[in-house]
C-alpha atoms as a PDB file:
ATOM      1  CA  UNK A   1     110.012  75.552  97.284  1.00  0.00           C
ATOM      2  CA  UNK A   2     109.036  72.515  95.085  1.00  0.00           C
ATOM      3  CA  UNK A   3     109.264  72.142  91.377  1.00  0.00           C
ATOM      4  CA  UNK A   4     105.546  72.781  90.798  1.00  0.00           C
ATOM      5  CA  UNK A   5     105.933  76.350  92.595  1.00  0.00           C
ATOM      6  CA  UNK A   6     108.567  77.231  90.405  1.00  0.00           C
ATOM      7  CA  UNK A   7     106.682  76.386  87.306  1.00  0.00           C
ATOM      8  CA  UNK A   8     102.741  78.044  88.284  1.00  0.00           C
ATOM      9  CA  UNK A   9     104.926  81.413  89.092  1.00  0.00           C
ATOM     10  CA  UNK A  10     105.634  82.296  85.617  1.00  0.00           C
ATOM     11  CA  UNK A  11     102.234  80.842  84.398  1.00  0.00           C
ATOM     12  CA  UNK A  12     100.197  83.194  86.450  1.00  0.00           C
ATOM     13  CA  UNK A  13     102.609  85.970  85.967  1.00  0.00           C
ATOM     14  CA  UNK A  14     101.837  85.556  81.984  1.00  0.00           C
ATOM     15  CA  UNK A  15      97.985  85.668  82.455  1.00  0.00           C
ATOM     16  CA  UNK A  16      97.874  88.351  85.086  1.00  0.00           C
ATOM     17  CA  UNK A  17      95.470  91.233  83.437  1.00  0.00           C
ATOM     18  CA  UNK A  18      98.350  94.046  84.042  1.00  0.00           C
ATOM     19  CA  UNK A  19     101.111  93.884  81.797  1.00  0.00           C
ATOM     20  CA  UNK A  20     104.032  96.036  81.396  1.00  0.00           C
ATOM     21  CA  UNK A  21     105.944  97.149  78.396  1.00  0.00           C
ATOM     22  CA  UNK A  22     108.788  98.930  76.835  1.00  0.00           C
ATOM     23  CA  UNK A  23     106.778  99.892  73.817  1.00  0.00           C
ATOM     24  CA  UNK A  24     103.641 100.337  72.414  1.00  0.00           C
ATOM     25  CA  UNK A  25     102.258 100.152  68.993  1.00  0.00           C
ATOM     26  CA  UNK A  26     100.154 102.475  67.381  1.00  0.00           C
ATOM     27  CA  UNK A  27      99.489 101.657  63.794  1.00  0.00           C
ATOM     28  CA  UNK A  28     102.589 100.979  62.183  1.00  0.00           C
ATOM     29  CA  UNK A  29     104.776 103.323  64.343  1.00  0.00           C
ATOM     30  CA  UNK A  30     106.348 102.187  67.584  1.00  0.00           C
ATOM     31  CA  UNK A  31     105.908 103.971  71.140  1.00  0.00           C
ATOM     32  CA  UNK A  32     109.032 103.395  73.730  1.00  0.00           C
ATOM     33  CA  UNK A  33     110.266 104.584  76.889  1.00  0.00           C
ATOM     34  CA  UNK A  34     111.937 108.116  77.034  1.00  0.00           C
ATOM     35  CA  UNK A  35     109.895 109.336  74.080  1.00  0.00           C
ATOM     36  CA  UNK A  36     108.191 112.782  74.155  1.00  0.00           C
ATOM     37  CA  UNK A  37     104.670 114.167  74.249  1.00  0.00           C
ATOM     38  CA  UNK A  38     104.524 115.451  70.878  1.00  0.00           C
ATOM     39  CA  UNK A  39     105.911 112.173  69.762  1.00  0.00           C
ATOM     40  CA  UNK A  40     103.791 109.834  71.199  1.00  0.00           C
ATOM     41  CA  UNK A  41     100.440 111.910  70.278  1.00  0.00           C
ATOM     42  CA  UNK A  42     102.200 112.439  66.588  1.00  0.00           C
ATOM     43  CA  UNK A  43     102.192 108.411  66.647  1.00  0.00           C
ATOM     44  CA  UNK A  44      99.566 107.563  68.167  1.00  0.00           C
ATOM     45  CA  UNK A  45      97.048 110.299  67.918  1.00  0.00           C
ATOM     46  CA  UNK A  46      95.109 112.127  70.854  1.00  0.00           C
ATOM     47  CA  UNK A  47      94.547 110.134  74.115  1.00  0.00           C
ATOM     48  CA  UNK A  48      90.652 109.098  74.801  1.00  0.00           C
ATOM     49  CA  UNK A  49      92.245 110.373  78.693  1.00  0.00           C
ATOM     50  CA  UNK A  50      94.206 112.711  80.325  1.00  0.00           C
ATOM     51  CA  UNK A  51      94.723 112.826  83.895  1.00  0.00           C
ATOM     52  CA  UNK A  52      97.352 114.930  85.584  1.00  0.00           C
ATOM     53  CA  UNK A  53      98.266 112.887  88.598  1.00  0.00           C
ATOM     54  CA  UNK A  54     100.687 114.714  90.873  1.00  0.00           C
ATOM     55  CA  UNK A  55     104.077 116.206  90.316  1.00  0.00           C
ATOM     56  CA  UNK A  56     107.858 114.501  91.364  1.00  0.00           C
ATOM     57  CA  UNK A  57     111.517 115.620  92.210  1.00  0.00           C
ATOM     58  CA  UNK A  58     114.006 115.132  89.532  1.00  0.00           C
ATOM     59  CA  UNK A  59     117.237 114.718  89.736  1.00  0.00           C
ATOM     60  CA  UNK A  60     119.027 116.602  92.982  1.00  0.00           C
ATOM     61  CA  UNK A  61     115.810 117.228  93.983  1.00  0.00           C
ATOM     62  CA  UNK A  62     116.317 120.840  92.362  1.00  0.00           C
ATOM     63  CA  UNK A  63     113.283 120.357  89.750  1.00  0.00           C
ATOM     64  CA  UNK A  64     109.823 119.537  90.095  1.00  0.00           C
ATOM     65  CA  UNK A  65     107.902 117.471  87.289  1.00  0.00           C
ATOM     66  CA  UNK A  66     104.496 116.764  86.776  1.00  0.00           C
ATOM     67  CA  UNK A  67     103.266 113.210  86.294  1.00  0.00           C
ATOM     68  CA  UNK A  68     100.463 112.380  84.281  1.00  0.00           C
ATOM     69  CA  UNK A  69      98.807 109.753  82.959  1.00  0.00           C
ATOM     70  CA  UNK A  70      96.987 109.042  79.163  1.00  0.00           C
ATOM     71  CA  UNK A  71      94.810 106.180  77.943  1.00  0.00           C
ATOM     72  CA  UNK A  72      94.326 105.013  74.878  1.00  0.00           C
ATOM     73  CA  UNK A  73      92.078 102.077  73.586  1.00  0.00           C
ATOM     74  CA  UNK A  74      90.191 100.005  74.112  1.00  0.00           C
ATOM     75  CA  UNK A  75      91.832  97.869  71.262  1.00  0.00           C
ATOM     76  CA  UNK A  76      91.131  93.938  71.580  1.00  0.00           C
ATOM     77  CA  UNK A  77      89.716  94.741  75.176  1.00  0.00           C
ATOM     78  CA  UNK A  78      93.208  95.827  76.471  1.00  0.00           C
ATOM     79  CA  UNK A  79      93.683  99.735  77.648  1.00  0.00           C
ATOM     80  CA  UNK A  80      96.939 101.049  77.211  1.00  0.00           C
ATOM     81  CA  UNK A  81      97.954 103.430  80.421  1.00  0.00           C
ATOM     82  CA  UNK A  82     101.080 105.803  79.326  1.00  0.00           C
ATOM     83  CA  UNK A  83     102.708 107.768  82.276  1.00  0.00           C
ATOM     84  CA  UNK A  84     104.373 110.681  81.396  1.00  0.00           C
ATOM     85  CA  UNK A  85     107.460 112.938  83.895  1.00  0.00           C
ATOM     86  CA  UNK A  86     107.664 115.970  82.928  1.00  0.00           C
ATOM     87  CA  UNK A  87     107.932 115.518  79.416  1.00  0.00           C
ATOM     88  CA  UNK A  88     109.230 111.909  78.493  1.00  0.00           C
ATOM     89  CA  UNK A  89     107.162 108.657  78.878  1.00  0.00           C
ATOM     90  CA  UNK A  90     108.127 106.731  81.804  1.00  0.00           C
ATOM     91  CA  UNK A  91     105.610 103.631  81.918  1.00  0.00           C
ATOM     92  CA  UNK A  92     103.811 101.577  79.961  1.00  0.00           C
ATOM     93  CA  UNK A  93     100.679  99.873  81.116  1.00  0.00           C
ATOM     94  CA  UNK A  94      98.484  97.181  79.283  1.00  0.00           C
ATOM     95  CA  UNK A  95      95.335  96.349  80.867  1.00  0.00           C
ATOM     96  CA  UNK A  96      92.494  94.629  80.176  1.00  0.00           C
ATOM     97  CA  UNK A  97      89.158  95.965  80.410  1.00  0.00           C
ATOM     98  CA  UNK A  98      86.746  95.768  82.877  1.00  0.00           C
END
Protein backbone atom coordinates (compact mmCIF):
# COMPACT_ATOMS: atom_id res chain seq x y z
CA UNK A 1 0.00 0.00 0.00
CA UNK A 2 1.46 3.47 -0.93
CA UNK A 3 1.41 6.63 1.05
CA UNK A 4 -1.47 8.16 -0.94
CA UNK A 5 -3.76 5.02 0.04
CA UNK A 6 -3.09 5.53 3.48
CA UNK A 7 -4.01 9.14 3.43
CA UNK A 8 -7.61 9.02 0.92
CA UNK A 9 -8.75 6.14 3.60
CA UNK A 10 -9.45 8.41 6.38
CA UNK A 11 -10.59 11.25 3.98
CA UNK A 12 -13.41 9.26 2.55
CA UNK A 13 -14.12 7.63 5.81
CA UNK A 14 -14.80 11.40 7.21
CA UNK A 15 -17.21 12.33 4.32
CA UNK A 16 -19.01 9.04 4.09
CA UNK A 17 -22.95 10.04 4.65
CA UNK A 18 -23.26 7.32 7.66
CA UNK A 19 -21.71 8.28 10.73
CA UNK A 20 -21.62 6.67 14.00
CA UNK A 21 -21.69 8.01 17.47
CA UNK A 22 -21.50 7.55 21.14
CA UNK A 23 -23.88 10.37 21.81
CA UNK A 24 -26.36 12.46 20.58
CA UNK A 25 -27.52 15.88 21.36
CA UNK A 26 -30.83 16.99 21.85
CA UNK A 27 -31.07 20.56 22.93
CA UNK A 28 -28.84 21.09 25.64
CA UNK A 29 -29.01 17.52 27.11
CA UNK A 30 -26.74 14.74 25.94
CA UNK A 31 -27.93 11.18 24.56
CA UNK A 32 -25.21 8.16 25.08
CA UNK A 33 -24.95 4.58 24.80
CA UNK A 34 -26.63 2.37 27.56
CA UNK A 35 -29.22 5.04 28.29
CA UNK A 36 -32.94 4.12 28.68
CA UNK A 37 -36.18 4.70 26.82
CA UNK A 38 -37.70 7.02 29.13
CA UNK A 39 -34.45 8.84 29.16
CA UNK A 40 -33.77 9.39 25.80
CA UNK A 41 -37.57 10.47 24.93
CA UNK A 42 -37.37 12.69 28.39
CA UNK A 43 -34.25 14.36 26.46
CA UNK A 44 -35.03 14.38 23.41
CA UNK A 45 -38.74 14.32 23.07
CA UNK A 46 -40.97 11.79 20.99
CA UNK A 47 -39.35 10.11 17.91
CA UNK A 48 -40.88 11.36 14.33
CA UNK A 49 -40.37 7.02 13.95
CA UNK A 50 -40.75 3.97 15.54
CA UNK A 51 -40.06 0.76 14.04
CA UNK A 52 -39.84 -2.47 15.96
CA UNK A 53 -37.30 -4.44 14.02
CA UNK A 54 -36.91 -7.97 15.35
CA UNK A 55 -36.04 -9.34 18.72
CA UNK A 56 -32.24 -10.83 20.00
CA UNK A 57 -30.72 -13.31 22.64
CA UNK A 58 -29.15 -11.75 25.59
CA UNK A 59 -26.80 -12.89 27.54
CA UNK A 60 -26.73 -17.03 27.94
CA UNK A 61 -29.07 -16.99 25.44
CA UNK A 62 -31.77 -17.35 28.37
CA UNK A 63 -33.61 -13.90 27.42
CA UNK A 64 -35.08 -12.61 24.43
CA UNK A 65 -35.04 -8.71 23.62
CA UNK A 66 -36.67 -6.78 21.18
CA UNK A 67 -34.74 -4.43 18.91
CA UNK A 68 -36.10 -1.41 17.64
CA UNK A 69 -35.27 1.40 15.96
CA UNK A 70 -36.34 5.51 16.39
CA UNK A 71 -35.64 8.51 14.17
CA UNK A 72 -35.43 11.73 14.93
CA UNK A 73 -34.72 14.85 12.67
CA UNK A 74 -34.22 15.96 10.10
CA UNK A 75 -31.92 18.66 11.77
CA UNK A 76 -29.27 20.31 9.26
CA UNK A 77 -30.31 17.48 6.71
CA UNK A 78 -28.81 14.70 8.97
CA UNK A 79 -31.39 11.89 10.51
CA UNK A 80 -30.44 10.54 13.64
CA UNK A 81 -31.24 6.50 13.75
CA UNK A 82 -31.28 5.29 17.64
CA UNK A 83 -31.40 1.42 18.12
CA UNK A 84 -32.74 0.33 21.13
CA UNK A 85 -32.25 -3.80 23.01
CA UNK A 86 -34.59 -4.36 25.09
CA UNK A 87 -34.53 -1.33 26.96
CA UNK A 88 -31.05 0.50 26.66
CA UNK A 89 -29.77 2.30 23.48
CA UNK A 90 -27.30 0.33 21.67
CA UNK A 91 -26.45 2.45 18.39
CA UNK A 92 -26.23 5.59 17.22
CA UNK A 93 -26.70 6.46 13.61
CA UNK A 94 -26.22 9.91 11.79
CA UNK A 95 -27.32 10.06 8.34
CA UNK A 96 -27.85 12.37 5.92
CA UNK A 97 -30.92 12.79 4.09
CA UNK A 98 -31.94 11.68 0.98
Amino acid sequence: MNMRSLLVIPFAALFSTVLWADTLRCGSQLVSLGDRKFEVERKCGAPVHQDPIGYTLGSYDRREFMIEEWVYGPSNGMLSILRFEGNRLVAIERRRER
